[in-house]
Protein backbone atom coordinates (compact mmCIF):
# COMPACT_ATOMS: atom_id res chain seq x y z
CA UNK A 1 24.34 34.48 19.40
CA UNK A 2 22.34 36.40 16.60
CA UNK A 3 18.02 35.53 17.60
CA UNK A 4 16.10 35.51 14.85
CA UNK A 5 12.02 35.53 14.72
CA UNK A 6 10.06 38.61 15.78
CA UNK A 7 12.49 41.25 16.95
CA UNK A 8 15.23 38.59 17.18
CA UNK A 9 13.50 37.40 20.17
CA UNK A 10 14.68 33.19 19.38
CA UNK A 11 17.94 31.35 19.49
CA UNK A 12 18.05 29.26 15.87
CA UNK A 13 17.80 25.43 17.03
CA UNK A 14 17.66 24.28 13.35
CA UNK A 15 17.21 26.15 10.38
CA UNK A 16 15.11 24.12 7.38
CA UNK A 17 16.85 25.85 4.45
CA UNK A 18 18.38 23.00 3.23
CA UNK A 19 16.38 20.66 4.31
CA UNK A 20 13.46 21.80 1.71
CA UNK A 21 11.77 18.68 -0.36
CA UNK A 22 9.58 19.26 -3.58
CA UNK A 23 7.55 17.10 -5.88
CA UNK A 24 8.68 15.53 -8.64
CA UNK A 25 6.06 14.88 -11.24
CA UNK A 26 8.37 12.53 -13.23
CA UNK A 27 9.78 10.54 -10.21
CA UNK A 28 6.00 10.67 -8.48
CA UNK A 29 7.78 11.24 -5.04
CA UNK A 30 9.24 14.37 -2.86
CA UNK A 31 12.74 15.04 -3.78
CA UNK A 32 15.53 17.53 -2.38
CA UNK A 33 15.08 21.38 -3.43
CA UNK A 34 17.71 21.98 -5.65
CA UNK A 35 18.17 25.52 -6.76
CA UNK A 36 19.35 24.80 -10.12
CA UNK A 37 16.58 22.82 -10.84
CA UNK A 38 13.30 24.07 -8.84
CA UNK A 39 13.89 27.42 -8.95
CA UNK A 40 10.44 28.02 -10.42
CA UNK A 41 8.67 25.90 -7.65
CA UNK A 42 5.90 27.36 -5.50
CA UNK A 43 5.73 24.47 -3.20
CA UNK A 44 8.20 23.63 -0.67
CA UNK A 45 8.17 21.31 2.09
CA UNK A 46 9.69 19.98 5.09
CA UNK A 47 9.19 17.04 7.88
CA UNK A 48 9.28 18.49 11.11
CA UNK A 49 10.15 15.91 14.31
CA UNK A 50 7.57 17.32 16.73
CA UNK A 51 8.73 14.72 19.43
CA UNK A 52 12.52 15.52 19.56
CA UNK A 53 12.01 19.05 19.91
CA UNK A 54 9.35 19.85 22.24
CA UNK A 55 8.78 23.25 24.25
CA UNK A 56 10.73 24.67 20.93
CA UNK A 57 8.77 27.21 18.94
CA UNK A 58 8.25 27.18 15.18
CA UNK A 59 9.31 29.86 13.01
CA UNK A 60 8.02 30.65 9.81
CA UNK A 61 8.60 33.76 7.36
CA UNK A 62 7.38 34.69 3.77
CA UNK A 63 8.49 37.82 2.00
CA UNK A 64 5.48 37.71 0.26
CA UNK A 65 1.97 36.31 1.02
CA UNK A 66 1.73 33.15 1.19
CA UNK A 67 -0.58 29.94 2.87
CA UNK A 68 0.40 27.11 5.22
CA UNK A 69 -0.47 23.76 4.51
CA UNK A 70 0.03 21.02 7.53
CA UNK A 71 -0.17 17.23 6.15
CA UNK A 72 -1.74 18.47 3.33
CA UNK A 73 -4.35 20.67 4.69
CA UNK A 74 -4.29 24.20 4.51
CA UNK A 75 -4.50 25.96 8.18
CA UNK A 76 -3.85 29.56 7.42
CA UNK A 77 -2.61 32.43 5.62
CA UNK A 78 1.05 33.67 5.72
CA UNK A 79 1.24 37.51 5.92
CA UNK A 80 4.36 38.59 3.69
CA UNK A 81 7.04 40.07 5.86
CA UNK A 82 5.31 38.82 8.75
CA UNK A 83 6.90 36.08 11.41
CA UNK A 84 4.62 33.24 12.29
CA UNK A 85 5.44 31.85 15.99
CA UNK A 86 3.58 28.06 16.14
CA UNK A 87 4.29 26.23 19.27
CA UNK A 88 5.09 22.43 18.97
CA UNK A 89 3.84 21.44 21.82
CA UNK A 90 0.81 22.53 20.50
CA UNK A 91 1.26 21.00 17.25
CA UNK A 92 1.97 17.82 19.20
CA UNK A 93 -1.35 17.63 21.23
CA UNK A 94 -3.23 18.37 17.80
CA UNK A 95 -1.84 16.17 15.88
CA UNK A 96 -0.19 13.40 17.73
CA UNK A 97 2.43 12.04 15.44
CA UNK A 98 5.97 12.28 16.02
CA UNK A 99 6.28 14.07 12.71
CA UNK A 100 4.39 16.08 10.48
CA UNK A 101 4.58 17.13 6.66
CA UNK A 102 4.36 21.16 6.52
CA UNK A 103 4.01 23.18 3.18
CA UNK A 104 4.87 26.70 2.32
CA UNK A 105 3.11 27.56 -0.66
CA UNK A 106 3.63 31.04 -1.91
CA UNK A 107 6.03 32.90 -4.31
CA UNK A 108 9.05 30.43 -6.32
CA UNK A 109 12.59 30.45 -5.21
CA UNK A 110 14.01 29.77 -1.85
CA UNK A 111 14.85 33.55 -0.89
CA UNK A 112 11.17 34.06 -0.19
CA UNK A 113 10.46 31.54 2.76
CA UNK A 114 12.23 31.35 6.21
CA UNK A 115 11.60 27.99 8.00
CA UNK A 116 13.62 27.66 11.89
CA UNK A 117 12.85 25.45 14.92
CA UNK A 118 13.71 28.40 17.86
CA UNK A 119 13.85 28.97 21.43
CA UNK A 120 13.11 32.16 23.18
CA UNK A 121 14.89 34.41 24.74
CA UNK A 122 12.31 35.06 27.37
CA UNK A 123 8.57 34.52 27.71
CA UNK A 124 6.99 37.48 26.78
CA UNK A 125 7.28 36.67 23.23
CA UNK A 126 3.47 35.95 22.77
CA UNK A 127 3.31 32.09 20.62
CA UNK A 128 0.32 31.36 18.61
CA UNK A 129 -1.30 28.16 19.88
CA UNK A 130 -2.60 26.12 16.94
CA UNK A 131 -5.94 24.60 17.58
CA UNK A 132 -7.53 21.97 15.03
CA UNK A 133 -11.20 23.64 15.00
CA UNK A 134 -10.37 25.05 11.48
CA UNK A 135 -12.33 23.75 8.14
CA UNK A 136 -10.00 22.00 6.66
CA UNK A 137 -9.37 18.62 4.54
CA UNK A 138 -6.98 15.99 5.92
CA UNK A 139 -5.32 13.16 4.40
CA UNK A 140 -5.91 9.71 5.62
CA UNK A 141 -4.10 8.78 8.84
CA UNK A 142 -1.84 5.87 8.74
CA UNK A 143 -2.37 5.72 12.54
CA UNK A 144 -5.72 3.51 11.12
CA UNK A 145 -3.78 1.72 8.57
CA UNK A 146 -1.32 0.86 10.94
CA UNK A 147 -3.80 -0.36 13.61
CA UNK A 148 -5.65 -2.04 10.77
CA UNK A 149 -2.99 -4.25 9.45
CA UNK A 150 -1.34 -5.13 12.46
CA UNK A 151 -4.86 -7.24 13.74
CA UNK A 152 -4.99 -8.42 10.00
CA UNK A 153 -1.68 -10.43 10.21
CA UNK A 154 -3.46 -11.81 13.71
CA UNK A 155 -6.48 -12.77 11.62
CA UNK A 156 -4.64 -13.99 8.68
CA UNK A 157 -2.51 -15.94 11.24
CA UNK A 158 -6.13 -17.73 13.30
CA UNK A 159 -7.39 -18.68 9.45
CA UNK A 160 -4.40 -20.53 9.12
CA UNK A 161 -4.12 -21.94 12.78
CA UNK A 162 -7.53 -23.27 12.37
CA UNK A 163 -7.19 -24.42 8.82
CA UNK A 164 -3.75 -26.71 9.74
CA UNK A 165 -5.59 -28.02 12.90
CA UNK A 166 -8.97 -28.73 11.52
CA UNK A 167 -8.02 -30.16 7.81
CA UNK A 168 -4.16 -30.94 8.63
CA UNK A 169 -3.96 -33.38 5.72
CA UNK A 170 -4.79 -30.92 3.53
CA UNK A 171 -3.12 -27.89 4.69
CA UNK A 172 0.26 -30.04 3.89
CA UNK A 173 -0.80 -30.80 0.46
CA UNK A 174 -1.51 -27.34 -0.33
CA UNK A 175 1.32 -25.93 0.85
CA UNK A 176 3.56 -28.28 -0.49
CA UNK A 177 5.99 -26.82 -2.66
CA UNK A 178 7.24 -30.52 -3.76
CA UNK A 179 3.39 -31.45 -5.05
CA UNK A 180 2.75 -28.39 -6.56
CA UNK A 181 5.80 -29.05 -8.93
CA UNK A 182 5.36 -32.61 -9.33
CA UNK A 183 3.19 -33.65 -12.93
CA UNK A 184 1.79 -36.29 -12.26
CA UNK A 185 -2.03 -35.07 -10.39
CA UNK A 186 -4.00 -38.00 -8.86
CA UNK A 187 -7.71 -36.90 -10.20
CA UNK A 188 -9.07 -39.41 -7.64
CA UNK A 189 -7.69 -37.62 -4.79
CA UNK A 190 -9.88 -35.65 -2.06
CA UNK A 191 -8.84 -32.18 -2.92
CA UNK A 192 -8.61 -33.03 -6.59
CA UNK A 193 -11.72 -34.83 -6.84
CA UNK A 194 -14.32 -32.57 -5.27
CA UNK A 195 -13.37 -29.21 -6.54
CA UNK A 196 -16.48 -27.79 -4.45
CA UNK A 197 -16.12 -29.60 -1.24
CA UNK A 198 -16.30 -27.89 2.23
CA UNK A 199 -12.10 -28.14 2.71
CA UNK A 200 -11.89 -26.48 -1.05
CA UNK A 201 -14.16 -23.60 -0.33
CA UNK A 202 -12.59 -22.72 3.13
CA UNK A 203 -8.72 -22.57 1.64
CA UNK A 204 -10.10 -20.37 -1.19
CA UNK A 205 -11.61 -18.54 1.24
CA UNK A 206 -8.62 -18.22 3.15
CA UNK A 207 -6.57 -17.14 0.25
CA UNK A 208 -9.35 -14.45 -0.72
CA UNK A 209 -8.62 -13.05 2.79
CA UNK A 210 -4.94 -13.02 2.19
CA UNK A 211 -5.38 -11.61 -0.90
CA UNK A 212 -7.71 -8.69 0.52
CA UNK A 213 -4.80 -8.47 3.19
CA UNK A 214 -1.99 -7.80 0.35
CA UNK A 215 -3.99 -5.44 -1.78
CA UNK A 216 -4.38 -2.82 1.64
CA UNK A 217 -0.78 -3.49 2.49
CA UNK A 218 0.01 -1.90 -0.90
CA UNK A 219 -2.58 0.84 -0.56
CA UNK A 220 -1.24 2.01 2.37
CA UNK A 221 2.17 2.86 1.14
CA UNK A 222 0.47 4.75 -1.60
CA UNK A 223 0.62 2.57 -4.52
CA UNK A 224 -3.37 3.15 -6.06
CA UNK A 225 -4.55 -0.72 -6.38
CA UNK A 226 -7.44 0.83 -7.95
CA UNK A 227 -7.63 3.72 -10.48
CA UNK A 228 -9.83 5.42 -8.35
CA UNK A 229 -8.50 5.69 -4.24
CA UNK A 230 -12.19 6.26 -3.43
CA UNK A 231 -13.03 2.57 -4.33
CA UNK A 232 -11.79 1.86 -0.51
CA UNK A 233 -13.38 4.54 0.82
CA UNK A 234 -12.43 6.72 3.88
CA UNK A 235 -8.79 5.44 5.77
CA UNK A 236 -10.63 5.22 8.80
CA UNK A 237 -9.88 1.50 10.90
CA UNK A 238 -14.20 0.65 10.36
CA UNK A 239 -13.57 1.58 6.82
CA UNK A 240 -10.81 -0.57 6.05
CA UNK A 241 -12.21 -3.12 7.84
CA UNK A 242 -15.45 -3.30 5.59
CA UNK A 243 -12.68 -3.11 2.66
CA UNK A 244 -10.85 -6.18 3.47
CA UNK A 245 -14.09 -8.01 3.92
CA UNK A 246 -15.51 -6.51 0.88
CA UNK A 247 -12.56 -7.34 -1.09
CA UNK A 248 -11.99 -10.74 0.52
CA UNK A 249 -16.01 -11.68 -0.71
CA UNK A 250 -15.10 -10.19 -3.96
CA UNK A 251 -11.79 -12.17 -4.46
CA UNK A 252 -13.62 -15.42 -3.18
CA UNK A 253 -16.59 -14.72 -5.92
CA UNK A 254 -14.09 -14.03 -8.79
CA UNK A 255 -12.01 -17.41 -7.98
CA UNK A 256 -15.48 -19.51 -7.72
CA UNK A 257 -16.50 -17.27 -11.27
CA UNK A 258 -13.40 -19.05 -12.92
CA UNK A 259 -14.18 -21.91 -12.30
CA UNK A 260 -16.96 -22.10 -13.93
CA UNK A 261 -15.43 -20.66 -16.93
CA UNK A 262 -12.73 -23.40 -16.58
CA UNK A 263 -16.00 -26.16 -16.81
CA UNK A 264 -17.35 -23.89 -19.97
CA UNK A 265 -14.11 -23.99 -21.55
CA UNK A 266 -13.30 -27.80 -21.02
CA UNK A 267 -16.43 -28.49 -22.50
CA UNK A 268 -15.72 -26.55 -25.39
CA UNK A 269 -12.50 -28.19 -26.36
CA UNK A 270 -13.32 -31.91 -24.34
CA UNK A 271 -11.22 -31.19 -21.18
CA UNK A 272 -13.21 -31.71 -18.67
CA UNK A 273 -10.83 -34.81 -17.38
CA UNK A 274 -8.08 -31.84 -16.65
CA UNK A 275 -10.40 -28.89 -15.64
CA UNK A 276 -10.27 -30.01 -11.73
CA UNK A 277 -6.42 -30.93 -11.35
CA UNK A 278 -6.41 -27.09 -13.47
CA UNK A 279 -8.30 -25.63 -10.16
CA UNK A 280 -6.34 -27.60 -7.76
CA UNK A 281 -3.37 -26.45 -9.30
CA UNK A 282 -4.42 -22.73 -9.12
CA UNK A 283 -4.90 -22.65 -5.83
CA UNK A 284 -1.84 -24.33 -4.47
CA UNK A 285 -0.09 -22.12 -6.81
CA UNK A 286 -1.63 -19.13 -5.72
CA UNK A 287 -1.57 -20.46 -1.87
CA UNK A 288 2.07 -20.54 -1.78
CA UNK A 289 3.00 -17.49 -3.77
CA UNK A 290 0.61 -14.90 -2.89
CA UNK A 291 0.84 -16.09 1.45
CA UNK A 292 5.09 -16.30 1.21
CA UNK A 293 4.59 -12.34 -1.03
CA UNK A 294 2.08 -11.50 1.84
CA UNK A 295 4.40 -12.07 4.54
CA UNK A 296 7.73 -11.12 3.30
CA UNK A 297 5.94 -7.54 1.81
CA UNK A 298 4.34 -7.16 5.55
CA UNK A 299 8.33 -8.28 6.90
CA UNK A 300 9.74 -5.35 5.14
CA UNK A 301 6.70 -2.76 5.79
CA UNK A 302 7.39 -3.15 9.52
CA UNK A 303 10.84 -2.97 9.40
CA UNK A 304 12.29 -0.19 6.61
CA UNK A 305 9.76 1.98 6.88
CA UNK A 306 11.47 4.64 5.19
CA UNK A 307 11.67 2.20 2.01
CA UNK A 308 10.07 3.67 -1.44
CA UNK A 309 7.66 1.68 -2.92
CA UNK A 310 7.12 1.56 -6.36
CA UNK A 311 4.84 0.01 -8.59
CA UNK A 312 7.58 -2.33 -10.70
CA UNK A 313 8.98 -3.25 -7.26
CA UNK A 314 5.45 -5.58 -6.67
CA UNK A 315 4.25 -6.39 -9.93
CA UNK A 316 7.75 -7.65 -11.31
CA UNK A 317 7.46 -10.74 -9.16
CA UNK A 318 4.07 -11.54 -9.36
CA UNK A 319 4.45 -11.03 -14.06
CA UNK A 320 7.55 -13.67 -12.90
CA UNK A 321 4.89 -15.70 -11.02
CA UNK A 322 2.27 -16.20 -13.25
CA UNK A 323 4.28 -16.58 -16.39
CA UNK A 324 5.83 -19.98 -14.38
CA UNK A 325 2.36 -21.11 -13.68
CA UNK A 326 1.20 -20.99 -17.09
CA UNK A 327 4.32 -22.96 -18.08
CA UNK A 328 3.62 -25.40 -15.12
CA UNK A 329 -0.31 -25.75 -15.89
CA UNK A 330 0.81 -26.92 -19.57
CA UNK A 331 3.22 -29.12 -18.64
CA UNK A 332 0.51 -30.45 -15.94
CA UNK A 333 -2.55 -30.54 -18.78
CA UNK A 334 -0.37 -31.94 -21.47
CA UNK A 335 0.64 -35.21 -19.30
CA UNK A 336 -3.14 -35.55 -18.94
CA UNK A 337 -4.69 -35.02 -22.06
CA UNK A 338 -3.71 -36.24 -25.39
CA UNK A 339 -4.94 -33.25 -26.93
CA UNK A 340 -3.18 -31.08 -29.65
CA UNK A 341 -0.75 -28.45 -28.59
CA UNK A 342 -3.11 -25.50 -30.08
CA UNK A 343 -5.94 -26.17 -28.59
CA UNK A 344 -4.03 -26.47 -25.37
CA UNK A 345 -2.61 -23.00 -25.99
CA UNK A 346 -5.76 -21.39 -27.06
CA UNK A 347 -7.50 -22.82 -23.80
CA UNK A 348 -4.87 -21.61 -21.57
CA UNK A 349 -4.53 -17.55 -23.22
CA UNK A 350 -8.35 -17.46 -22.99
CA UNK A 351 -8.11 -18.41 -18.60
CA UNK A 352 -4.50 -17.48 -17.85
CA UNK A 353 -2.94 -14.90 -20.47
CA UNK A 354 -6.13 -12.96 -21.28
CA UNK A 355 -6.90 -11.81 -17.58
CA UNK A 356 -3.51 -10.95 -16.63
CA UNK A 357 -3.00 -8.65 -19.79
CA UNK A 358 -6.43 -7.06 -18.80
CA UNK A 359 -5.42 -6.99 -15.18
CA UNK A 360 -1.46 -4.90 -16.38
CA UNK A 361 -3.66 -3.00 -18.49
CA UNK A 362 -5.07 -1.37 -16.16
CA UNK A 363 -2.48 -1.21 -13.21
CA UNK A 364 -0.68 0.45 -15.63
């Protein structure tokens, strides 16, 4: 058999040269190298299984100078001409993934980079252990995400526990698909009634948390809930921690901010008889929808992990979601109130449509 690496020293176990990914700026993902088309790239990568090929040696060649990048952060300098003998095992104690995301960066076209997985001939070929005591930025790890959302379905699942053993009455009516769709709201009723009892505030609470829960799900398979990644700050496990409690505290405030835009606004245009059956019917809504999204979204994470996930792929159901609710809250309202169907409208653009065109705005 024909070696290959430094004087031919290596059998070939795999060779990467068609197994080169680049980035598409128009499909915002890593897609095959095709020669016809990426001929001018400078960039190419390739996922390397570290765990299937152990005591194997890396192999890496550039015709001209170039730099290695591993998961995104650049380790060294490619000589042109020169071989580059990495050992996995090595890569494996660094790094301790299964898998890792290497980058040639260097001259375009795929003549100019050699990429095999080898094994020596004998042992004097001298391997270049890579140690991790280089200055060098690294991506976030989705070892904490991972960690991170797994106890978040067990807290998720104790706020529930508690809330269906403590206020089991309650629990049924909120989750009740049947009530939610049924018109006719008894104001007199203890949910309906006290929009700022004790039972209200802890299933808004409980929703903010699931709500917190969904929006890290998302970040973590890189779909940018913010505009700005920073806003969550470092993807460490304490990090996201503070996140979801930060963003839990800030969903809870924003829910308890509307309704008191909801009293505002029924005073404005002599509502007030409809603005609590209005909250009650927000939160059941959103109870149902956004905990049944929550789990089938965290169903699918766990199990297709090699799924892409896309922006339209979340926000078409939840566009499909609220555009129902607004139809449902003016069916609701209009049972209620004898009150003309424009003011109706206006009320419900200026506490349903307005946000959510603000809110696509700027996912967008």
């Amino acid at each position: 058999m024909i070696g290959i690496g430094p004087e031919s020293r290596y059998y070939p176990v795999h060779d990467f040269n068609d197994d080169f990914l680049v980035y598409d700026e128009a499909e915002k993902a890593y897609v095959p190298y095709i020669v016809e088309q990426h001929a001018d790239k400078t960039a190419l990568s390739a996922y390397i299984d570290l765990e299937s090929n152990r005591h194997y040696q890396l192999l890496i060649r550039t015709r001209q100078d170039g730099y290695l990048f591993v998961n995104a952060a650049l380790k060294q300098k490619l000589r042109g001409g020169t071989w580059q003998v990495l050992s996995i095992d090595s890569l494996f104690r660094v790094y301790r993934q299964p898998e890792i995301f290497l980058t040639l960066y260097g001259a375009p076209g795929l003549n100019d980079r050699q990429l095999f997985i080898g094994y020596p001939k004998s042992t004097t070929q001298k391997t270049v252990m890579l140690r991790d005591d280089s200055l060098s930025l690294h991506p976030r790890q989705m070892s904490a995400y991972t960690s991170f959302l797994g106890i978040g379905l067990l807290v998720l699942l104790a706020t529930h526990a508690f809330l269906f053993s403590v206020h089991h009455r309650a629990f049924l009516r909120f989750y009740s698909l049947r009530d939610l769709l049924s018109l006719r709201a008894q104001e007199e009723s203890f949910l309906i009634g006290r929009p700022l009892s004790s039972i209200n505030i802890l299933f808004t609470i409980n929703l903010s948390l699931v709500l917190a829960y969904l929006m890290l799900l998302v970040q973590s398979h890189d779909i940018a809930v913010f505009t700005s990644r920073s806003v969550l700050g470092e993807q460490t496990f304490g990090s996201l921690a503070r996140s979801f409690l930060l963003l839990g505290t800030g969903t809870f405030i924003a829910r308890m901010g509307k309704y008191v835009l909801l009293e505002v606004l029924g005073g404005l245009y002599k509502m007030q008889d409809s603005i609590n059956v209005h909250f009650f019917k927000l939160l059941q809504s959103s109870m149902l929808f956004f905990t049944a999204m929550t789990l089938l979204v965290a169903v699918i994470a766990y199990n297709t992990p090699t799924l892409v996930w896309t922006q339209s792929l979340l926000l078409t159901p939840i566009i499909a979601f609220y555009t129902a609710r607004l139809a449902l809250l003016y069916l609701v309202i209009r049972s209620i109130e004898p009150i003309k169907n424009l003011y109706l409208f206006s009320y419900l653009c200026i506490v349903e449509l307005i946000p959510l065109i603000i809110g696509l705005r700027f996912a967008l």
